[in-house]
C-alpha atoms as a PDB file:
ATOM      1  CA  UNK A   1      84.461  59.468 120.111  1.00  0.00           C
ATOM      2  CA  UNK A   2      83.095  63.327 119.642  1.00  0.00           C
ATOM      3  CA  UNK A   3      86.369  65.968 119.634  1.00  0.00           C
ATOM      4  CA  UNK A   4      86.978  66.984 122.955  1.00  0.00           C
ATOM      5  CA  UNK A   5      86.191  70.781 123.434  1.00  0.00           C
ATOM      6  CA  UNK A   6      89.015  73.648 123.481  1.00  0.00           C
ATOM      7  CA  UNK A   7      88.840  75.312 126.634  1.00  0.00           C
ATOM      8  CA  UNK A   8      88.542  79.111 127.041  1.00  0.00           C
ATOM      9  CA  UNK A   9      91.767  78.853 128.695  1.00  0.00           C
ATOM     10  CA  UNK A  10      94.243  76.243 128.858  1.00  0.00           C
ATOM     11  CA  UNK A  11      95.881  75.243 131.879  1.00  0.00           C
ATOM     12  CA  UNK A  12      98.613  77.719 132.255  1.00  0.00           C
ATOM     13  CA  UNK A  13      98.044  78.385 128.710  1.00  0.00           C
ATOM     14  CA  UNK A  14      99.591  75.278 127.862  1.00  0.00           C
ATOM     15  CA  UNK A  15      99.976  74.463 124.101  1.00  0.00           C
ATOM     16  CA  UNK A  16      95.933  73.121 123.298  1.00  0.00           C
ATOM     17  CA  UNK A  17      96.400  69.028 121.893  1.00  0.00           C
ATOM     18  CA  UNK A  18      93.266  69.659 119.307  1.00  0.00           C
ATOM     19  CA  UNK A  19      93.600  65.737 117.897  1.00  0.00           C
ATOM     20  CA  UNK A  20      94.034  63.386 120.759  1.00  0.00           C
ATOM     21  CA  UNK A  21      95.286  60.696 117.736  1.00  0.00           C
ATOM     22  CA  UNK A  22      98.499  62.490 117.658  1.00  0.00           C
ATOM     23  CA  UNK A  23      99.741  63.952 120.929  1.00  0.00           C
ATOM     24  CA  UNK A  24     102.897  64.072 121.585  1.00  0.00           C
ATOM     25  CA  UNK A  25     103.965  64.894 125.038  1.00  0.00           C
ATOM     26  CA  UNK A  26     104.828  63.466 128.562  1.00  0.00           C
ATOM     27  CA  UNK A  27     101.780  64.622 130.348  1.00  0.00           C
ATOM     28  CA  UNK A  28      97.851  65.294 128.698  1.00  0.00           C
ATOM     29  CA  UNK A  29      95.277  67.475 130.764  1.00  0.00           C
ATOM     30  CA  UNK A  30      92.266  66.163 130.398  1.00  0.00           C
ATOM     31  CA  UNK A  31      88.835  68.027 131.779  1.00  0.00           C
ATOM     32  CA  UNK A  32      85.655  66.090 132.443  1.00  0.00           C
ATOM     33  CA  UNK A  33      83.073  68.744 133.623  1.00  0.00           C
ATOM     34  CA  UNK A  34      79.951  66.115 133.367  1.00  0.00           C
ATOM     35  CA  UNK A  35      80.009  62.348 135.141  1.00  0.00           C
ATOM     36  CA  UNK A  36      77.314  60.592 136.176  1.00  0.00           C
ATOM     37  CA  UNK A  37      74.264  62.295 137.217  1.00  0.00           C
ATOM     38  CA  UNK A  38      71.956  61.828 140.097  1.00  0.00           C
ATOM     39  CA  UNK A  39      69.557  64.021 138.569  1.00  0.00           C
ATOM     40  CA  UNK A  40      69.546  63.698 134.861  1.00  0.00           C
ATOM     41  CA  UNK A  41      69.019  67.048 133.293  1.00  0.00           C
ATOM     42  CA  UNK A  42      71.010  69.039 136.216  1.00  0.00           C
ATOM     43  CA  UNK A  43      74.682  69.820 135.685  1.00  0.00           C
ATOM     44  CA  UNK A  44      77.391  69.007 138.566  1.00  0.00           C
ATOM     45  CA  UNK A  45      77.977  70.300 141.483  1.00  0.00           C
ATOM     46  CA  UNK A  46      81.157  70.767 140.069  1.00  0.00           C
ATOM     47  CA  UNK A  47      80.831  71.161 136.516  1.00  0.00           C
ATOM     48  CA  UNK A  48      82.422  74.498 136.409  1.00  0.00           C
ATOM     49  CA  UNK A  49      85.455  73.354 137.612  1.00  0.00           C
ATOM     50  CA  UNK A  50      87.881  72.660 134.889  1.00  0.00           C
ATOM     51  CA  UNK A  51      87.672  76.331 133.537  1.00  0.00           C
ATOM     52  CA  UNK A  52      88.306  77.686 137.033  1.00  0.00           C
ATOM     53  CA  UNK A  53      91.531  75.495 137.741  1.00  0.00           C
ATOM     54  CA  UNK A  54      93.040  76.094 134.160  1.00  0.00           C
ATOM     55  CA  UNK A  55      92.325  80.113 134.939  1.00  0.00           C
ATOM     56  CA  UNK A  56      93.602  79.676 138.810  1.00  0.00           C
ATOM     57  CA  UNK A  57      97.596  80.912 138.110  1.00  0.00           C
ATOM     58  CA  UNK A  58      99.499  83.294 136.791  1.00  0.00           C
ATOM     59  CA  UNK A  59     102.317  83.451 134.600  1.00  0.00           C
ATOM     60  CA  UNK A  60     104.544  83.809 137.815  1.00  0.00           C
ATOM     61  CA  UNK A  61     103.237  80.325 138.738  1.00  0.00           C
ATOM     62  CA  UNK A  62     103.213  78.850 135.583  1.00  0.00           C
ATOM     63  CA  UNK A  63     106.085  79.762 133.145  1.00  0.00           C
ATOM     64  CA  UNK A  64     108.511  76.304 133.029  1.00  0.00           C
ATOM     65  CA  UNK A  65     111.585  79.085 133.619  1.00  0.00           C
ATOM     66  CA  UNK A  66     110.675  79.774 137.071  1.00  0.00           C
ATOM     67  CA  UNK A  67     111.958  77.833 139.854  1.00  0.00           C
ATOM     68  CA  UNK A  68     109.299  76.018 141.771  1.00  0.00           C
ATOM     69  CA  UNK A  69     110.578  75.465 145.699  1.00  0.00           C
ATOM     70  CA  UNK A  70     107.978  72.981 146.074  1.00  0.00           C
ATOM     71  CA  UNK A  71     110.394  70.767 144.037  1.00  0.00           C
ATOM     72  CA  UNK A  72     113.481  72.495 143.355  1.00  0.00           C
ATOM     73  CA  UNK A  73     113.291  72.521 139.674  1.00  0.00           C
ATOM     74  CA  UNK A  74     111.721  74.306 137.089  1.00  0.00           C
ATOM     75  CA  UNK A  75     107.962  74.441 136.912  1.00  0.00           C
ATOM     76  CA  UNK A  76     106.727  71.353 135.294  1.00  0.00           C
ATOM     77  CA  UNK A  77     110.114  69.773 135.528  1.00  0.00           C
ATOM     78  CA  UNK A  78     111.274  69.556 131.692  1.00  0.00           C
ATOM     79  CA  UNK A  79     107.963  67.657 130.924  1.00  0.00           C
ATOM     80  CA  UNK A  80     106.360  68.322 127.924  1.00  0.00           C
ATOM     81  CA  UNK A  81     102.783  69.256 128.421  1.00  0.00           C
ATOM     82  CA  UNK A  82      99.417  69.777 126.896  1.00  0.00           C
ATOM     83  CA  UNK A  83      96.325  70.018 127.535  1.00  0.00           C
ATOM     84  CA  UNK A  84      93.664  68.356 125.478  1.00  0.00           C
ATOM     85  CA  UNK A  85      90.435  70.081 126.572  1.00  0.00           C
ATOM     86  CA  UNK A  86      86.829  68.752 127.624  1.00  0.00           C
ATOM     87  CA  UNK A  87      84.828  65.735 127.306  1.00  0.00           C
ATOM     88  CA  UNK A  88      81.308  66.548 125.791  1.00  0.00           C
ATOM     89  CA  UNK A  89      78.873  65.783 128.323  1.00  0.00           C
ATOM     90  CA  UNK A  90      75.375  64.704 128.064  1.00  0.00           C
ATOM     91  CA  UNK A  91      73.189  65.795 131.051  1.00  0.00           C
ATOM     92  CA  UNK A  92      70.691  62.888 130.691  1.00  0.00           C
ATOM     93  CA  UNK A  93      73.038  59.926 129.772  1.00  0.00           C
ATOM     94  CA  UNK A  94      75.541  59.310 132.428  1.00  0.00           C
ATOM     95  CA  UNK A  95      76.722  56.084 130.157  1.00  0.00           C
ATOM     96  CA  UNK A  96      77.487  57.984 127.720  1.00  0.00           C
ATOM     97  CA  UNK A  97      80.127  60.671 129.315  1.00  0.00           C
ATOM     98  CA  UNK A  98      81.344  57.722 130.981  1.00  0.00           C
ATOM     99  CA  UNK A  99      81.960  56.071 127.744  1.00  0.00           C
ATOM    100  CA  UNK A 100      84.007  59.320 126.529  1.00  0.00           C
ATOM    101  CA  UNK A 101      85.796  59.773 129.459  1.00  0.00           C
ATOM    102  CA  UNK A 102      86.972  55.854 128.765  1.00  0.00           C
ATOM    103  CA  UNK A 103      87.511  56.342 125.750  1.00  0.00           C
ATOM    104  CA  UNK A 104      89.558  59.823 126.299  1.00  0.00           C
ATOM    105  CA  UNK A 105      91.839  58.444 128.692  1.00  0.00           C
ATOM    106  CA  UNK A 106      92.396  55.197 126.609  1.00  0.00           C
ATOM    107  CA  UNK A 107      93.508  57.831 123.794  1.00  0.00           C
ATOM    108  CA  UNK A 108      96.173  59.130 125.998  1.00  0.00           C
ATOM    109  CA  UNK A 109      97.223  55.894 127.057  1.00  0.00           C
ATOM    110  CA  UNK A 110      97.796  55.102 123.626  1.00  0.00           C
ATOM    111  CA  UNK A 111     100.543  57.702 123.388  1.00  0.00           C
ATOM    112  CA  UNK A 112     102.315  56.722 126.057  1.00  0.00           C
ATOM    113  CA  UNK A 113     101.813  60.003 127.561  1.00  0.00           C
ATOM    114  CA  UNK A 114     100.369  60.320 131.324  1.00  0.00           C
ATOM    115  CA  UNK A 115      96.505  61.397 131.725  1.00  0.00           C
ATOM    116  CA  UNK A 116      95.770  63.773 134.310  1.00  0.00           C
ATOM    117  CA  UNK A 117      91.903  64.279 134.808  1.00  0.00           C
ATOM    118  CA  UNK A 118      90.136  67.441 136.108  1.00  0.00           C
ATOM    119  CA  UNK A 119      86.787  66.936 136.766  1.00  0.00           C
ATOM    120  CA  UNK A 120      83.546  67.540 137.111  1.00  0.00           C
ATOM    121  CA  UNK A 121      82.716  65.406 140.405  1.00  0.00           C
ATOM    122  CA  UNK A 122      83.844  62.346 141.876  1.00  0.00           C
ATOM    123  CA  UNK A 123      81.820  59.966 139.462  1.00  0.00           C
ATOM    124  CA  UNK A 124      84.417  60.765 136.721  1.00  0.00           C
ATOM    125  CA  UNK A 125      87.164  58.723 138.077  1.00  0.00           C
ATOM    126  CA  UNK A 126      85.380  55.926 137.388  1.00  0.00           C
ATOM    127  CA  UNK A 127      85.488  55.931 133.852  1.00  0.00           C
ATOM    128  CA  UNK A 128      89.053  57.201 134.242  1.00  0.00           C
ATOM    129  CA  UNK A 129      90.335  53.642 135.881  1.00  0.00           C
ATOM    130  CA  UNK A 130      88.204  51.666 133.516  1.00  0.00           C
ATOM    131  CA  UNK A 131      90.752  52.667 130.653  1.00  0.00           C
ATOM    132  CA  UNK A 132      93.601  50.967 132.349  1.00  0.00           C
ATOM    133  CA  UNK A 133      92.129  47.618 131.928  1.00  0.00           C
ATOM    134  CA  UNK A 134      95.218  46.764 129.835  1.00  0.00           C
ATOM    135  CA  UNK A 135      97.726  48.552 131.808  1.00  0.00           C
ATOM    136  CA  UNK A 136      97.208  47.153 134.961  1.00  0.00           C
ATOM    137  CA  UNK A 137      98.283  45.659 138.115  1.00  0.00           C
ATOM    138  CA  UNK A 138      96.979  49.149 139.547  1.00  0.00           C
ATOM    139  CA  UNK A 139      97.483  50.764 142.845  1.00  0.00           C
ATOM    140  CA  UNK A 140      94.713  53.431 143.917  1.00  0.00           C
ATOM    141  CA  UNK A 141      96.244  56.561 146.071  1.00  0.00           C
ATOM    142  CA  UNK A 142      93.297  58.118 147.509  1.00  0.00           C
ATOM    143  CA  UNK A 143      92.638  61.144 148.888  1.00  0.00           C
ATOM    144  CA  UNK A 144      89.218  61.535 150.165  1.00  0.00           C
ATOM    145  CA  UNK A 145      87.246  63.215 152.836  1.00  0.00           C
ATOM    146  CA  UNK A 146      85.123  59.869 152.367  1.00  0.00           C
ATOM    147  CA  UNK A 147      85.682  56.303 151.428  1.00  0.00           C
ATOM    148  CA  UNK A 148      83.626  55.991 148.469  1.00  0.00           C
ATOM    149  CA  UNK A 149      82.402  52.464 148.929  1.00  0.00           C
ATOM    150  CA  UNK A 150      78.668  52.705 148.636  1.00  0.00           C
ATOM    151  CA  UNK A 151      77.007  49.787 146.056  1.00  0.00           C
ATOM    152  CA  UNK A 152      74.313  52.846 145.298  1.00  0.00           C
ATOM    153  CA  UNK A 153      72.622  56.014 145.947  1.00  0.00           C
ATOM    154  CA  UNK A 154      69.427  57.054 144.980  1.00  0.00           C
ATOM    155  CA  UNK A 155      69.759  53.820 142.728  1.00  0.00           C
ATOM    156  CA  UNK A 156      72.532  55.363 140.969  1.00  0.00           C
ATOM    157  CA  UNK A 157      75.454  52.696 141.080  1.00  0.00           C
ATOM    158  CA  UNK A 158      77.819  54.857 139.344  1.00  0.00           C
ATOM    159  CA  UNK A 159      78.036  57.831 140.887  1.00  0.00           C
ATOM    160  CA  UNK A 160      80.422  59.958 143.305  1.00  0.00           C
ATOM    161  CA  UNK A 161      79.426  57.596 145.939  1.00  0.00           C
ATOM    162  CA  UNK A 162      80.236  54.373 144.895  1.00  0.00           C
ATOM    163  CA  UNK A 163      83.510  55.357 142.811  1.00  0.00           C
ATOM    164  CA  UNK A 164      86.182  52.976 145.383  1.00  0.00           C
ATOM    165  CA  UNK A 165      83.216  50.157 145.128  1.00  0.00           C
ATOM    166  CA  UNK A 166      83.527  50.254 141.527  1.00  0.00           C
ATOM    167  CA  UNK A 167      86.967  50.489 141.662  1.00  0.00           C
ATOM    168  CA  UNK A 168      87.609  47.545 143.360  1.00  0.00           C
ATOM    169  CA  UNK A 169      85.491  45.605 141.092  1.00  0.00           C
ATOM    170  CA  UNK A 170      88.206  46.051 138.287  1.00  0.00           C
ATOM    171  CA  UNK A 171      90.298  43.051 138.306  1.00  0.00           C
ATOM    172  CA  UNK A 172      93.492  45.242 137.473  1.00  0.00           C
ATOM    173  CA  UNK A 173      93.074  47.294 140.355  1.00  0.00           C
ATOM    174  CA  UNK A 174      94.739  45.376 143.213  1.00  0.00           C
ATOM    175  CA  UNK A 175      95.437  47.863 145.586  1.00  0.00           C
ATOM    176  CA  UNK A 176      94.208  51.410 147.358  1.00  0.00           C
ATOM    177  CA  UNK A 177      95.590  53.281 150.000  1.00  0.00           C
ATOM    178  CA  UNK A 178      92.723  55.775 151.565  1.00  0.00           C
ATOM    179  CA  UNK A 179      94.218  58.721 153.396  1.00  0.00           C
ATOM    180  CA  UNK A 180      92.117  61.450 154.629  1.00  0.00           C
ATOM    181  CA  UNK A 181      88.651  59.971 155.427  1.00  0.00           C
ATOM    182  CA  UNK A 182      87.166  62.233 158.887  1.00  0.00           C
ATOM    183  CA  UNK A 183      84.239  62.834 160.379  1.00  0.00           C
ATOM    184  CA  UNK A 184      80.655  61.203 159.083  1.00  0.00           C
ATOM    185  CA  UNK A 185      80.190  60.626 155.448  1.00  0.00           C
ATOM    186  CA  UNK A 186      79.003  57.876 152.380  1.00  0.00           C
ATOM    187  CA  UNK A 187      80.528  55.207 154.789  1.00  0.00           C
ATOM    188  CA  UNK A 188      78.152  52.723 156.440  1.00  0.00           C
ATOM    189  CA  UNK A 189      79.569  49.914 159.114  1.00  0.00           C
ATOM    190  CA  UNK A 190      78.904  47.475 156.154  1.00  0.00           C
ATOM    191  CA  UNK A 191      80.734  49.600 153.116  1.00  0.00           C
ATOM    192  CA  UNK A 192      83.569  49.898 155.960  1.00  0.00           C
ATOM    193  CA  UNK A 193      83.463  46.235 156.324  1.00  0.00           C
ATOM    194  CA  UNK A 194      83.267  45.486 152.274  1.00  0.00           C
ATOM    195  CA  UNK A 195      86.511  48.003 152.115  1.00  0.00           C
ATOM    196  CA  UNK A 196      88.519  46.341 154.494  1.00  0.00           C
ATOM    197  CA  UNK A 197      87.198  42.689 153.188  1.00  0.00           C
ATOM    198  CA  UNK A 198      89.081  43.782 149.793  1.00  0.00           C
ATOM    199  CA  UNK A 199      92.560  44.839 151.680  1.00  0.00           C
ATOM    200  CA  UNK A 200      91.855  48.225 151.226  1.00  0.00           C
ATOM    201  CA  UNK A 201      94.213  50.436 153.786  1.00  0.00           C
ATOM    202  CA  UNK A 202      93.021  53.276 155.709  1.00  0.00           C
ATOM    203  CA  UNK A 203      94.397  56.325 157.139  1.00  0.00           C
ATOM    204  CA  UNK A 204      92.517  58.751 158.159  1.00  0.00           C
ATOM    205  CA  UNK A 205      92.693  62.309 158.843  1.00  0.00           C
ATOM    206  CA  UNK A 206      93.813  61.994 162.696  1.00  0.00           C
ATOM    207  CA  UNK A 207      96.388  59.297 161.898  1.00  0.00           C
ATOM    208  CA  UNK A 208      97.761  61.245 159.489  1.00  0.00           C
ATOM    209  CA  UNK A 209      97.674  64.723 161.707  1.00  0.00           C
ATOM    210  CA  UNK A 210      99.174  62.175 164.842  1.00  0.00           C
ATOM    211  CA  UNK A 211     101.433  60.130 163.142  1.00  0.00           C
ATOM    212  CA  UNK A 212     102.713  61.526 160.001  1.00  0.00           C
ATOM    213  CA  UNK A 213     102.424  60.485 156.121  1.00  0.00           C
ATOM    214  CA  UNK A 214     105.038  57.582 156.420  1.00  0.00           C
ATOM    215  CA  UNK A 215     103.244  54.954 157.271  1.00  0.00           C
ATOM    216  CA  UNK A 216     100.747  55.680 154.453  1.00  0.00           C
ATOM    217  CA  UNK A 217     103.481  56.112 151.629  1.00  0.00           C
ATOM    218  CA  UNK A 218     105.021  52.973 153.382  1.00  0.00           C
ATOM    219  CA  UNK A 219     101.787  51.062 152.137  1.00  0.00           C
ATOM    220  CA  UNK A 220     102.533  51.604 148.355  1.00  0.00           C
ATOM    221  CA  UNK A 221     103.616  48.445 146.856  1.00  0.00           C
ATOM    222  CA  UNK A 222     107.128  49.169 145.734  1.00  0.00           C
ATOM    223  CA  UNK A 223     107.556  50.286 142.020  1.00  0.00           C
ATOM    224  CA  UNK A 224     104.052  49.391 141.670  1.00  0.00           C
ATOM    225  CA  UNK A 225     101.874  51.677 139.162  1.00  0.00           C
ATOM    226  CA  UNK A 226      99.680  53.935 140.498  1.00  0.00           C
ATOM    227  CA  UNK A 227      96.964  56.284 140.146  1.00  0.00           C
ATOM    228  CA  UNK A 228      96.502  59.601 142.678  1.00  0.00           C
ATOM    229  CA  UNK A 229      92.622  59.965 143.107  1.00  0.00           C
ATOM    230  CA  UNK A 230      92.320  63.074 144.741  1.00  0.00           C
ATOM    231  CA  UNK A 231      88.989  64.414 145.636  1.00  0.00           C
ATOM    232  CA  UNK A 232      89.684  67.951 146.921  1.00  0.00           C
ATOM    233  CA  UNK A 233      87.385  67.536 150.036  1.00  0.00           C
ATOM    234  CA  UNK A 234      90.327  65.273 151.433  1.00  0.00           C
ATOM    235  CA  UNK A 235      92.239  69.079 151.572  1.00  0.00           C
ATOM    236  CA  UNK A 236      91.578  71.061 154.373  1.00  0.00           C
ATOM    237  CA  UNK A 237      88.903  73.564 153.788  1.00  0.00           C
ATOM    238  CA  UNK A 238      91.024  76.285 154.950  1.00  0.00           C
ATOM    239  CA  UNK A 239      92.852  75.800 151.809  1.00  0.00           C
ATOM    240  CA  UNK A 240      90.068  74.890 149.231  1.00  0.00           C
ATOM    241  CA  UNK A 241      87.300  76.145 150.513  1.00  0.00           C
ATOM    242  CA  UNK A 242      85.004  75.179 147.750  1.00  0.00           C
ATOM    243  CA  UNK A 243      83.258  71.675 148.144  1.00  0.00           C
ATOM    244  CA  UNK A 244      79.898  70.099 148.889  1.00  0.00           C
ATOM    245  CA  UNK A 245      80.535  68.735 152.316  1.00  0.00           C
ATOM    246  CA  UNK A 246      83.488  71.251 153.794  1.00  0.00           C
ATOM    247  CA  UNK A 247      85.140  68.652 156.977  1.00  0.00           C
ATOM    248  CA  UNK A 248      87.681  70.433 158.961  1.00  0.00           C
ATOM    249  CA  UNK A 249      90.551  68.405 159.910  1.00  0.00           C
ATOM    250  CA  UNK A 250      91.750  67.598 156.087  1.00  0.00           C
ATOM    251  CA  UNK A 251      94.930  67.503 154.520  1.00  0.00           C
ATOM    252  CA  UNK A 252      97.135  70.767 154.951  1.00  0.00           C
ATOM    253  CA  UNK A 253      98.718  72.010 151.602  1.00  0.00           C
ATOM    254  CA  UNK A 254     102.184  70.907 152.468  1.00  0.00           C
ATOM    255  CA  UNK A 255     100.913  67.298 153.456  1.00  0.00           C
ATOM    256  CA  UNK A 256      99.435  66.866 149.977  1.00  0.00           C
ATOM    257  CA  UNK A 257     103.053  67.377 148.535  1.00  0.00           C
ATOM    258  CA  UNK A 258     104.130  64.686 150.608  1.00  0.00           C
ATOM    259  CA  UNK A 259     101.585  62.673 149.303  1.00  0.00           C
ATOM    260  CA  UNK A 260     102.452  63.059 145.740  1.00  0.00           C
ATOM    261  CA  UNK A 261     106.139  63.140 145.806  1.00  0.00           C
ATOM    262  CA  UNK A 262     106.042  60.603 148.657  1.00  0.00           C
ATOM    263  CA  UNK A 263     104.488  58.075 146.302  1.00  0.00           C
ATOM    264  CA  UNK A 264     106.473  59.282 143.487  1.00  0.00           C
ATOM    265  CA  UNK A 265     109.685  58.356 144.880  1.00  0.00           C
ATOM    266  CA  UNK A 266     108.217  54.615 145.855  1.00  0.00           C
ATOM    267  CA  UNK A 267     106.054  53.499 142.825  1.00  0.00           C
ATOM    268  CA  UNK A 268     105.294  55.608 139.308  1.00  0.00           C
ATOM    269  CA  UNK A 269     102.096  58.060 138.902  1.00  0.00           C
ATOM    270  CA  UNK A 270     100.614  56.648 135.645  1.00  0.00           C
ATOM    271  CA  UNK A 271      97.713  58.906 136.153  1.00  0.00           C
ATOM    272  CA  UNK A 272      95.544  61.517 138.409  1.00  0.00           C
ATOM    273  CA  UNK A 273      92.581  62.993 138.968  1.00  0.00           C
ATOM    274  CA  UNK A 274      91.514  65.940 140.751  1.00  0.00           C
ATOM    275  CA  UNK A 275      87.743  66.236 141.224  1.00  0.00           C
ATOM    276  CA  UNK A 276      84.736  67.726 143.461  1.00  0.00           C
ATOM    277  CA  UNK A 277      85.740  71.153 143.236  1.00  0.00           C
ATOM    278  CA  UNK A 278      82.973  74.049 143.415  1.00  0.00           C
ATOM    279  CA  UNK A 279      83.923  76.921 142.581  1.00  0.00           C
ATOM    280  CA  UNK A 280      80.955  79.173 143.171  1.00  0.00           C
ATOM    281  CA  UNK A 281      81.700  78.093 146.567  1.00  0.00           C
ATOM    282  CA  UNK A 282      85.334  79.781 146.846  1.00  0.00           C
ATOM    283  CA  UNK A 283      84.580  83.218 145.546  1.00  0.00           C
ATOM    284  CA  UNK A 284      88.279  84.031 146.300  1.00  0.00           C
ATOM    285  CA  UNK A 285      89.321  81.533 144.002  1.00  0.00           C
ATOM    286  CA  UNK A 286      91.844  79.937 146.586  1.00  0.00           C
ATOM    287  CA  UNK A 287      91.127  76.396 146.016  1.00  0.00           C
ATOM    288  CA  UNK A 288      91.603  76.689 142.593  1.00  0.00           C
ATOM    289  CA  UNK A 289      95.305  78.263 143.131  1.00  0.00           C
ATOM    290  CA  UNK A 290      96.082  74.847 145.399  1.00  0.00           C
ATOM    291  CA  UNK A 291      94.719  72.258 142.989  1.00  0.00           C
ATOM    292  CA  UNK A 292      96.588  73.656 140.316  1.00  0.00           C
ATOM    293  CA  UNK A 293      99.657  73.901 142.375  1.00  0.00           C
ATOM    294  CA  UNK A 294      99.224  70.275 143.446  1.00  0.00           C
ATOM    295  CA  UNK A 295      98.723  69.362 139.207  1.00  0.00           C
ATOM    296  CA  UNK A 296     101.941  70.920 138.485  1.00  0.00           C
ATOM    297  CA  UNK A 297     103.504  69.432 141.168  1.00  0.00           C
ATOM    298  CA  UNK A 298     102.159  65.965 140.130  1.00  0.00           C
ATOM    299  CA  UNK A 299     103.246  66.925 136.275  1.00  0.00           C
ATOM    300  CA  UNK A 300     107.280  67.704 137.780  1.00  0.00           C
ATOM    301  CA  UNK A 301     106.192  63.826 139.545  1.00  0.00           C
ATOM    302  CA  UNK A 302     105.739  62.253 136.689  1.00  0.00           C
ATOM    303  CA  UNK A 303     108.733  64.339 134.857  1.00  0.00           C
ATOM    304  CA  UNK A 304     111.350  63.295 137.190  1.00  0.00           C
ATOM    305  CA  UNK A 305     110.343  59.931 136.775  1.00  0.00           C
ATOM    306  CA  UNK A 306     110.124  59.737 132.727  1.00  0.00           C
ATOM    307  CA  UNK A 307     113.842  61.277 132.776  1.00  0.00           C
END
């Protein structure tokens, strides 16, 4: 695969991992600006992305001496950390960047350190699970204004429409829980039906605002291994503000901590990805502050559970 591309910035000027061969850390940041296009030749929605979440905090945020009171330890949590750059992405050839995305991830994998993916739009995932084939049974966490499930769009089958669908076509993927989904979206009565045909548990926004997070964290198969797909839509806009399809009613901030260390302290995070950001659409740059908050607090996670 091509060398992955040093970022202007790393996130919170983490230590750059310039040979993905020989990493050595707990947890690898990996950026994927480019997935799989709908129109070839145009980049994502969310391409710029991955710069604007590695530039989001400060050294007050990001130096492992402070305290973080999200988790009552030091930022990061001890883990050792490093972030590994961007995939080359090929604006015609959506096989392709889904082939080095695989192929990325698989590299991480292969140093038994935990990939965390910043994308680039919610096509990129896709390529992401793929490279657990051999480190499977999986469990799928997602957080989503929408459910994902569509076969196609636009004749596009692997796109940030279908990436559930595809999902659930991987036979090591055995389980999702889908917290967040509200108002109208990709979902048609008959991807609803195909969801639920393949166990796949919902909660949606409401529940979740009426009823709490337990019943959702409740649904994680015990000590199982999962991946948290978080597309940042699922978030309330009031706290990213920056997405294609802004639904009110989403996740608060402090909800989306629950969600991580929720499933932390029931199964293990072998993975995450953080996608569908837009930043031109958050000229504040808000969004990107909570994202990378909710990375670090996924990176202390995964710490406290490698200790």
């Amino acid at each position: 695969m091509p060398a992955l591309l040093k970022p202007a910035q790393t996130f919170c000027n983490l230590p750059f991992g310039d040979d993905l061969a020989t990493i050595d850390c707990d947890v690898a940041i990996v950026g994927a600006p480019h997935g799989t296009p709908y129109m070839p030749g145009t980049p994502s929605h969310a391409a710029n992305a991955t710069g604007a979440v590695r530039r989001a905090l400060g050294w007050f945020s990001a130096a492992p001496t402070q305290i973080d009171f999200d988790t009552g330890e030091p930022v990061f949590g001890g883990a050792t950390v490093v972030d590994c750059g961007d995939v080359p992405g090929d604006l015609m050839d959506g096989a392709v960047n889904r082939k080095r995305i695989e192929e990325a991830t698989h590299a991480v994998l292969q140093r038994n350190a935990v990939p965390i993916l910043l994308g680039g739009d919610d096509s990129t995932p896709i390529p992401f699970i793929q490279a657990y084939e051999k480190h499977g049974p999986l469990t799928i966490v997602q957080v989503d204004a929408h459910i994902d499930w569509r076969h196609e769009r636009e004749g596009v089958t692997h796109g940030y429409s279908s990436t559930m669908r595809r999902a659930s076509e991987m036979g090591w993927v055995k389980h999702m829980i889908q917290i967040g989904a509200r108002g109208p979206g990709s979902a048609r009565a008959q991807e609803l039906a195909d969801a639920k045909a393949f166990g796949s548990k919902f909660f949606t926004a409401r529940d979740v605002h009426a009823n709490g997070l337990a019943a959702a964290i409740a649904a994680v198969p015990k000590d199982a291994n999962v991946i948290l797909a978080i597309d940042v839509d699922g978030i309330d806009p009031s706290v990213v503000p920056g997405v294609i399809l802004p639904a009110f009613g989403g996740l608060s901030y402090q909800q989306m901590l629950d969600v991580i260390h929720g499933t932390a302290a029931r199964a293990r995070i072998v993975g995450a990805n953080f996608v569908e950001y837009v930043p031109e659409r958050d000229p504040q740059g808000s969004g990107a502050q909570a994202i990378a908050r909710l990375v670090s607090n996924t990176i202390t996670a995964i710490a406290r559970q490698r200790r």
